[in-house]
Protein backbone atom coordinates (compact mmCIF):
# COMPACT_ATOMS: atom_id res chain seq x y z
CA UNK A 1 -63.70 4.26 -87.71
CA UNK A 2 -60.41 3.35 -86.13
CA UNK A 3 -57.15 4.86 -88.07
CA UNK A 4 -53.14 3.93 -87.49
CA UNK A 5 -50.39 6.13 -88.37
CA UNK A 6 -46.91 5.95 -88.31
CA UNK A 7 -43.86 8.52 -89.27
CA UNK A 8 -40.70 5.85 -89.04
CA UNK A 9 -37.45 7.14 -89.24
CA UNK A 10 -33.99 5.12 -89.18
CA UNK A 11 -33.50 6.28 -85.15
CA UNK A 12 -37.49 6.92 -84.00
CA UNK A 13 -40.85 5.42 -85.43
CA UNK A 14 -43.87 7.69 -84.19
CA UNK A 15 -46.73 5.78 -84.46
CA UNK A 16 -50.81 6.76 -83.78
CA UNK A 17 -53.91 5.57 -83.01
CA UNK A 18 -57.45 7.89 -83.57
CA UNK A 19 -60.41 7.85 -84.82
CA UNK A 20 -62.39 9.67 -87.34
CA UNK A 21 -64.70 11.72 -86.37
CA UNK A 22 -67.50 14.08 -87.97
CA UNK A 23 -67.62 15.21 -91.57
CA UNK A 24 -64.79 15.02 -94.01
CA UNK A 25 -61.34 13.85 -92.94
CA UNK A 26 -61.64 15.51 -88.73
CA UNK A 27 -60.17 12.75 -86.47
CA UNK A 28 -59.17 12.84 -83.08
CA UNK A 29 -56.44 10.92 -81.14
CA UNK A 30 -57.18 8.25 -79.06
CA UNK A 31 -53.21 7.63 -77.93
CA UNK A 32 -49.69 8.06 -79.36
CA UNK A 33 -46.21 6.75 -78.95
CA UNK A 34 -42.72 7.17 -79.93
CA UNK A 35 -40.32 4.00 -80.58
CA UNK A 36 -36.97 3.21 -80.99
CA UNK A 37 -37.00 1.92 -84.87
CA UNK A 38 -34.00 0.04 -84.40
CA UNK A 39 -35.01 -2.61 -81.73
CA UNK A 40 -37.49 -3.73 -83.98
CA UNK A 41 -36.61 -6.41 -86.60
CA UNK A 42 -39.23 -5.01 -89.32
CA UNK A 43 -42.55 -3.03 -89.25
CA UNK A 44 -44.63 -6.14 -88.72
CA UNK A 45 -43.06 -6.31 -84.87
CA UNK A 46 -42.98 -2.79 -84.80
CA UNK A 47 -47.14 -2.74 -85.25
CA UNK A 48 -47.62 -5.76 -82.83
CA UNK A 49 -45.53 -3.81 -80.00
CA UNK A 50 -47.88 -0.71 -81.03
CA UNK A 51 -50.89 -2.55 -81.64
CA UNK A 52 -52.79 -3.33 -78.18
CA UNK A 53 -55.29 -6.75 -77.85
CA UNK A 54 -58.89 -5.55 -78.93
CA UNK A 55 -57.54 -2.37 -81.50
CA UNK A 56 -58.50 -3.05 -85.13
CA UNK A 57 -57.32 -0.07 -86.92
CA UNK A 58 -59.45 -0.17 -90.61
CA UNK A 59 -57.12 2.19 -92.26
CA UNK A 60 -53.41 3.06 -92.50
CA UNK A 61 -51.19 5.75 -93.70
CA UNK A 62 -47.30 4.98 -92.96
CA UNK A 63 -44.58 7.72 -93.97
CA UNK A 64 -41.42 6.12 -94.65
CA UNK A 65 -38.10 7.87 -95.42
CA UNK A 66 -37.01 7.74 -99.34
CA UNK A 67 -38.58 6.83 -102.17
CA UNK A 68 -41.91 5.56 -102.36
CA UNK A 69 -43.24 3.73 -105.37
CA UNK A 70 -46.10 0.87 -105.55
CA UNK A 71 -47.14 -0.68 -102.79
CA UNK A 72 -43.42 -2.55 -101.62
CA UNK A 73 -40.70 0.03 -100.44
CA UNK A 74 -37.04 -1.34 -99.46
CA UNK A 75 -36.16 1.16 -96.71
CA UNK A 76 -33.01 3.27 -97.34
CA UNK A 77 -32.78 4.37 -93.70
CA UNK A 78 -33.96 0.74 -91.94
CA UNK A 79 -32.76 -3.45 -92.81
CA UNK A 80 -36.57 -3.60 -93.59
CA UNK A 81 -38.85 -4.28 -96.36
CA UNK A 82 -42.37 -3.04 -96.64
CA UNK A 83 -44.84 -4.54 -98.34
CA UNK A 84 -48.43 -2.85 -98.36
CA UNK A 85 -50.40 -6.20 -99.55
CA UNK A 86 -49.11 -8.30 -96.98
CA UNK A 87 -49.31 -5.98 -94.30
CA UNK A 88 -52.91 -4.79 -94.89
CA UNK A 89 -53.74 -8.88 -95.00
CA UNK A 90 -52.08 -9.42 -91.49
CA UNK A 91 -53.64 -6.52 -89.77
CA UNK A 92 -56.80 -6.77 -91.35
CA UNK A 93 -56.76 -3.22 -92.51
CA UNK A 94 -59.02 -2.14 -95.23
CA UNK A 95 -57.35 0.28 -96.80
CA UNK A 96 -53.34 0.59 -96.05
CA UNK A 97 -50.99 3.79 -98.00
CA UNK A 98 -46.95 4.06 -97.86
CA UNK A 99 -45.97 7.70 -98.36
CA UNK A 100 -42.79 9.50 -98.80
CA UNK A 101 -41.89 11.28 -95.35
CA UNK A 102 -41.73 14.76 -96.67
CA UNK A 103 -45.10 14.46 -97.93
CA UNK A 104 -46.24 13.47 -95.08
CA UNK A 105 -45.32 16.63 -93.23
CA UNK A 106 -46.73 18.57 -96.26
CA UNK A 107 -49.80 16.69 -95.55
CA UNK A 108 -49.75 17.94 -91.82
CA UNK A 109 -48.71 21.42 -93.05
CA UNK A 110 -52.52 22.66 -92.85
CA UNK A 111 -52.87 21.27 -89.23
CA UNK A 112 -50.82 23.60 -87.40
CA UNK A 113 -51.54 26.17 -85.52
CA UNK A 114 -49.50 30.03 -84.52
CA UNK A 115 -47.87 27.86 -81.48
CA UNK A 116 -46.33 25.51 -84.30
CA UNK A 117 -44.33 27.86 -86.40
CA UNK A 118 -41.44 30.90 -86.13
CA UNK A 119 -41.81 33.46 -88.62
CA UNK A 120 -38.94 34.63 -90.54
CA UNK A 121 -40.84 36.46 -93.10
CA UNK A 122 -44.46 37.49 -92.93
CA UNK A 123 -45.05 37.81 -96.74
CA UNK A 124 -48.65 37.86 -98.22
CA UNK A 125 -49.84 34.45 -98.63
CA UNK A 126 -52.30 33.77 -101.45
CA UNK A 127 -55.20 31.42 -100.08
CA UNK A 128 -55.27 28.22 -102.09
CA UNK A 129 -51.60 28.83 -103.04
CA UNK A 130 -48.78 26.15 -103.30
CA UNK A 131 -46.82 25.76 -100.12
CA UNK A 132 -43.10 24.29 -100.04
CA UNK A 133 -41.68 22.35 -97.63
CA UNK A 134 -37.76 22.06 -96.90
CA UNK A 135 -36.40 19.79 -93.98
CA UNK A 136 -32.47 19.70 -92.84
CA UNK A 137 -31.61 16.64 -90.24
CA UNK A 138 -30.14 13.33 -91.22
CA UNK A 139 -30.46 14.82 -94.78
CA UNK A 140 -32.32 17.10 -96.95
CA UNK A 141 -36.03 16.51 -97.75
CA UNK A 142 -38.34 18.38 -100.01
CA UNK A 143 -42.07 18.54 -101.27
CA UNK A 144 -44.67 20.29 -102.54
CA UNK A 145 -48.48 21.12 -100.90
CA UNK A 146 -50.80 22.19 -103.63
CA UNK A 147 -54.96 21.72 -103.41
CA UNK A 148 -56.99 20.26 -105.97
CA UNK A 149 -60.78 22.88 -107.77
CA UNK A 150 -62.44 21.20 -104.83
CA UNK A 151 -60.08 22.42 -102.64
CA UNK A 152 -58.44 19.05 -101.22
CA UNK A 153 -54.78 19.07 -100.60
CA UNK A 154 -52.16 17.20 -103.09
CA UNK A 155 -48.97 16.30 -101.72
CA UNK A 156 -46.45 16.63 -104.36
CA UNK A 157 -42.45 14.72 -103.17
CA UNK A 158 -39.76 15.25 -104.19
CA UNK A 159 -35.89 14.25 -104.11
CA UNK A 160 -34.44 17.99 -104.45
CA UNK A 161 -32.37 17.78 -101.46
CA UNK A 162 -30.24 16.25 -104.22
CA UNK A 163 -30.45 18.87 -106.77
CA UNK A 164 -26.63 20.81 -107.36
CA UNK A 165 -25.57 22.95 -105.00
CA UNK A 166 -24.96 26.50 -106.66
CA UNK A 167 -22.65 29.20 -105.12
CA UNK A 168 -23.95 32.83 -104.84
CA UNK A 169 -20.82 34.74 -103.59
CA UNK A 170 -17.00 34.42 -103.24
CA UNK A 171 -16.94 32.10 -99.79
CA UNK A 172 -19.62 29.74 -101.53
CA UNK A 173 -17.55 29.47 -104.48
CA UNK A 174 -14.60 28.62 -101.85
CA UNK A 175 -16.55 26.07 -100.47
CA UNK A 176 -17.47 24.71 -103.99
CA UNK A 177 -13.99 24.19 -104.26
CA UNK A 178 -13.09 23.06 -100.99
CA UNK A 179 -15.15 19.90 -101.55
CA UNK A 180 -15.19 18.89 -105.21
CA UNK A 181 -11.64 17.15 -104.89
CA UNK A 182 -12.99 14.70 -102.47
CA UNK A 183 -16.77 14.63 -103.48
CA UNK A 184 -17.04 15.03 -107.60
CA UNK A 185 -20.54 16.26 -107.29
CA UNK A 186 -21.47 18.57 -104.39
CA UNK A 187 -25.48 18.54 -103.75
CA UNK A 188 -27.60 20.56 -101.71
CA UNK A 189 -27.77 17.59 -99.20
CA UNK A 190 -24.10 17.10 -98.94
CA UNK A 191 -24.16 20.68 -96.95
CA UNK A 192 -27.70 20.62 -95.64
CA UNK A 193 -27.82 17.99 -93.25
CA UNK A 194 -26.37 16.98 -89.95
CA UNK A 195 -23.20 15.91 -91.96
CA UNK A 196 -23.10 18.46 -93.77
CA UNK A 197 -22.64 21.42 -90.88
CA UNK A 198 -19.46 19.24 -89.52
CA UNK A 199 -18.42 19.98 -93.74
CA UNK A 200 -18.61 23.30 -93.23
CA UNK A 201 -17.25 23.21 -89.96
CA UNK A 202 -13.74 21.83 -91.01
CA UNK A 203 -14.36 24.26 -94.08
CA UNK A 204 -14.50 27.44 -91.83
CA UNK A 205 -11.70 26.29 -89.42
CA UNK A 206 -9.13 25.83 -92.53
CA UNK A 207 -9.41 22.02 -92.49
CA UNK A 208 -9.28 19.66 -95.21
CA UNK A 209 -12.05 18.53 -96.64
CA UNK A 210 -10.67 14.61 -95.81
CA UNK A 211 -9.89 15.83 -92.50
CA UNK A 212 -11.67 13.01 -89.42
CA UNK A 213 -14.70 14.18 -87.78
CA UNK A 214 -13.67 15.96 -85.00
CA UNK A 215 -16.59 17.56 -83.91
CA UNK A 216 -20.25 16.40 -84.57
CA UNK A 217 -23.23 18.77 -85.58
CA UNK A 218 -24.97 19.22 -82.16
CA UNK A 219 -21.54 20.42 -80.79
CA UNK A 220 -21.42 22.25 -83.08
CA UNK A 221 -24.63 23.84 -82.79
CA UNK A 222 -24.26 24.41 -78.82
CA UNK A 223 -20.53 25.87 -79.42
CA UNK A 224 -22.07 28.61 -82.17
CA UNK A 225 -25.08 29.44 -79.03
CA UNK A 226 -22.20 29.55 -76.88
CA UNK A 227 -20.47 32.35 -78.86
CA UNK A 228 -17.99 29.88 -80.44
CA UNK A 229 -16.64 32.17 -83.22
CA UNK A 230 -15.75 29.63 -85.53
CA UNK A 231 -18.95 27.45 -85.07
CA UNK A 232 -20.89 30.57 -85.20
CA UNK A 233 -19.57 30.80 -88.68
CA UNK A 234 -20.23 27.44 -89.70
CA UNK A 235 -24.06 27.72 -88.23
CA UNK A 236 -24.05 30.70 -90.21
CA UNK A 237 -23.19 29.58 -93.40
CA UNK A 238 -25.37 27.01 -92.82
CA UNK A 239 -28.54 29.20 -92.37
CA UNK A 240 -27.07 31.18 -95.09
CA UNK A 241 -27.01 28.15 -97.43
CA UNK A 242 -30.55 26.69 -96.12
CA UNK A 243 -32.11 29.96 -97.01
CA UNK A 244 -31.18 30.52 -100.48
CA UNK A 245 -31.75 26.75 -100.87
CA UNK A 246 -35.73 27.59 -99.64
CA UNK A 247 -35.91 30.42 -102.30
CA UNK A 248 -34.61 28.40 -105.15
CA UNK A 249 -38.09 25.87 -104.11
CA UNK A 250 -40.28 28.48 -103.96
CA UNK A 251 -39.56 29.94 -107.23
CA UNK A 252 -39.53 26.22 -108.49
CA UNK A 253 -43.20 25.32 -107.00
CA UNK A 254 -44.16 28.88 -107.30
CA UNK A 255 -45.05 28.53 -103.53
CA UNK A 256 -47.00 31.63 -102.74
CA UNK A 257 -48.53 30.03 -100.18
CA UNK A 258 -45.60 29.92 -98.28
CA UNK A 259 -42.44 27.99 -97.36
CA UNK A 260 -41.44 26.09 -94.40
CA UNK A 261 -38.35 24.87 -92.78
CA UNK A 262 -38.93 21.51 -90.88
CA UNK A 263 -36.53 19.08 -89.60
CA UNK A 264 -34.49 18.56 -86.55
CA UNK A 265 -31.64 21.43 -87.46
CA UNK A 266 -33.99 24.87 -87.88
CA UNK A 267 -35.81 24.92 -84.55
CA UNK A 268 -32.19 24.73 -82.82
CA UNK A 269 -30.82 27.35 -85.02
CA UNK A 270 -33.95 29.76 -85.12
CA UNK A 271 -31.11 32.66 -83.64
CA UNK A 272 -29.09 32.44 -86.41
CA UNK A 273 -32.35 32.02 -89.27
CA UNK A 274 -33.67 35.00 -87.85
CA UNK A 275 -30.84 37.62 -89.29
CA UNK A 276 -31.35 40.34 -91.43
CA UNK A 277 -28.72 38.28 -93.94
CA UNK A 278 -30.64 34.60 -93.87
CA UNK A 279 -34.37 36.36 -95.45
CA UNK A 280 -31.59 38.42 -97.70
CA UNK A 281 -30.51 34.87 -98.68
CA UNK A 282 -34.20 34.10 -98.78
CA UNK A 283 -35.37 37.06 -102.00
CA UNK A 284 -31.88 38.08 -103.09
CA UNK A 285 -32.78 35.93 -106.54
CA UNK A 286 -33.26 39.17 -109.36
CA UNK A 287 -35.42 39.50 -111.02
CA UNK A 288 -37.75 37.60 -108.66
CA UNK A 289 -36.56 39.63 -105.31
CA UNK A 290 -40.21 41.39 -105.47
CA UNK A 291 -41.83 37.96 -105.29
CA UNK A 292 -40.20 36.20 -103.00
CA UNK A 293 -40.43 39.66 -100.68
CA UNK A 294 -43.90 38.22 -100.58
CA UNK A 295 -43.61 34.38 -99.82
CA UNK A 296 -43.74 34.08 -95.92
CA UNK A 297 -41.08 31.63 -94.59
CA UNK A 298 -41.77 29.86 -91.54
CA UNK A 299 -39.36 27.54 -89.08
CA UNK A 300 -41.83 24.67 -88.29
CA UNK A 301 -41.12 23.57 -84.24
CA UNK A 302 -43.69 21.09 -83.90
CA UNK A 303 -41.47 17.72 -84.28
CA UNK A 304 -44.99 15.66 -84.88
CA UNK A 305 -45.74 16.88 -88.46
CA UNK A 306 -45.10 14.04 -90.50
CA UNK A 307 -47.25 12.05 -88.23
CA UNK A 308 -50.29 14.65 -87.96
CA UNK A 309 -49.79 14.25 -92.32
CA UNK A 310 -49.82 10.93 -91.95
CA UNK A 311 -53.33 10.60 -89.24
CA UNK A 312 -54.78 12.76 -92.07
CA UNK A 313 -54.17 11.04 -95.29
CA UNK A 314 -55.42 7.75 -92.85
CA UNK A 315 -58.72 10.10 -92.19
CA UNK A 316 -59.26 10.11 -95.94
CA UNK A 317 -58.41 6.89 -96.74
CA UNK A 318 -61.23 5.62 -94.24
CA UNK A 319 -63.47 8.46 -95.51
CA UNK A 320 -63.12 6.77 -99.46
CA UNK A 321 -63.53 3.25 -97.88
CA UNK A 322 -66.79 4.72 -96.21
């Protein structure tokens, strides 16, 4: 049985083709491709482009950024509308699931392999335990991976990349302060994202919070690997910040199974996450320092995730239609 799978994002849409294979939900790729999102005037021309003559996909899994509830989802990140019902009916596909992006890479989180991951923390997983998730890029994503008595996963989203931003020491209470004036409300996200490491940029330097962008993230990112002192400061922060942000969601989803740090930023910053200071970040929350001391914290590097979550919740929905 033919499956189609698709990870769309508001700059790339990674979209594959594979078939099921076997017992359970085992599949293997038949091709893939990455898309520019934006030349495409809504997911029904993004599928057709896809979509060679002769390929009749039965089911679908497609992880879309935001909110996902019922089977029509307004894109936050996209101009585009998409509606399950109809789309299943023009593509003839049987069965047809939208799925929150970050639960898609939870999803994928049980595919990958040593080569796939950076270990910050080795820890002592618990087999069958939750597993977090925790993404930095355009902004801040967050889920849950728990498994079912039988031993299936259960992807569990979540919008906690907008939870409050809590200081832990007198330059985060600085920074707190730095931004309020112009922001009211500062959330995790506002600091954890692309965006946000130009904010803490301008913070660092002694520059107003209002100040124009005059520098964006991946400069900033290269400068600090450069030896840039000031960038090197922001970066750090920023690991700082992403790693206490990572404990706070494993003592929320009790994830002794593990948390992971996905998205575009980590991989590029692995120097700076792998400091003594970032895993202090990471346990330094008494009186649960002992626990999290044995949560391992990973940087995920494989770029594909969402889309190897979404192939697999595709397997299962063809295995249920079987």
């Amino acid at each position: 049985m033919v499956i189609l799978a698709a990870d769309i994002g508001g700059s790339q849409a990674r979209l594959l083709l594979g078939e099921c294979e076997g017992e359970g939900a085992r599949w293997r790729e038949l091709r893939r491709e990455t898309l520019p999102s934006r030349e495409f005037a809504g997911i029904d021309a993004l599928l057709q482009h896809f979509l060679r003559p002769g390929e009749r996909p039965q089911a679908a899994c497609l992880a879309l950024a935001g909110p996902v509830h019922g089977r029509r989802v307004r894109m936050t990140n996209l101009p585009w509308t998409v509606d399950a019902t109809a789309l299943a009916g023009r593509f003839g596909l049987r069965r047809l699931r939208l799925i929150n992006d970050f639960a898609a890479q939870a999803c994928g989180l049980p595919l990958l392999g040593a080569a796939d991951l950076r270990t910050l923390q080795a820890g002592s997983p618990l087999p069958g335990a939750a597993r977090a998730l925790l993404g930095a890029g355009t902004g801040l994503g967050m889920a849950l991976l728990a498994e079912t008595p039988a031993g299936e996963p259960v992807a569990l989203p979540s919008e906690g990349g907008h939870a409050d931003f809590a200081p832990r020491d007198p330059q985060q209470l600085a920074l707190l302060e730095h931004l309020l004036p112009r922001h009211g409300r500062v959330s995790l996200e506002l600091l954890l994202c692309g965006h946000g490491l130009e904010r803490l940029y301008r913070f660092v330097a002694g520059l107003p919070a209002s100040a124009p962008r005059s520098v964006d993230a991946a400069a900033v990112t290269a400068a600090a690997l450069a030896g840039d002192a000031q960038a090197a400061a922001a970066v750090d922060l920023f690991a700082r910040l992403l790693a206490s942000a990572a404990g706070n969601l494993a003592l929320t989803g009790l994830a002794r199974g593990g948390v992971y740090l996905s998205g575009g930023i980590a991989p590029r910053i692995l120097p700076f996450l792998q400091q003594a200071s970032v895993i202090e970040a990471f346990v330094d929350k008494p009186p649960m320092r002992e626990l999290l001391e044995q949560v391992p914290l990973h940087v995920v590097s494989n770029d594909q995730l969402g889309l190897l979550g979404a192939a697999q919740t595709a397997a299962l929905l063809a295995r249920e239609r079987a």
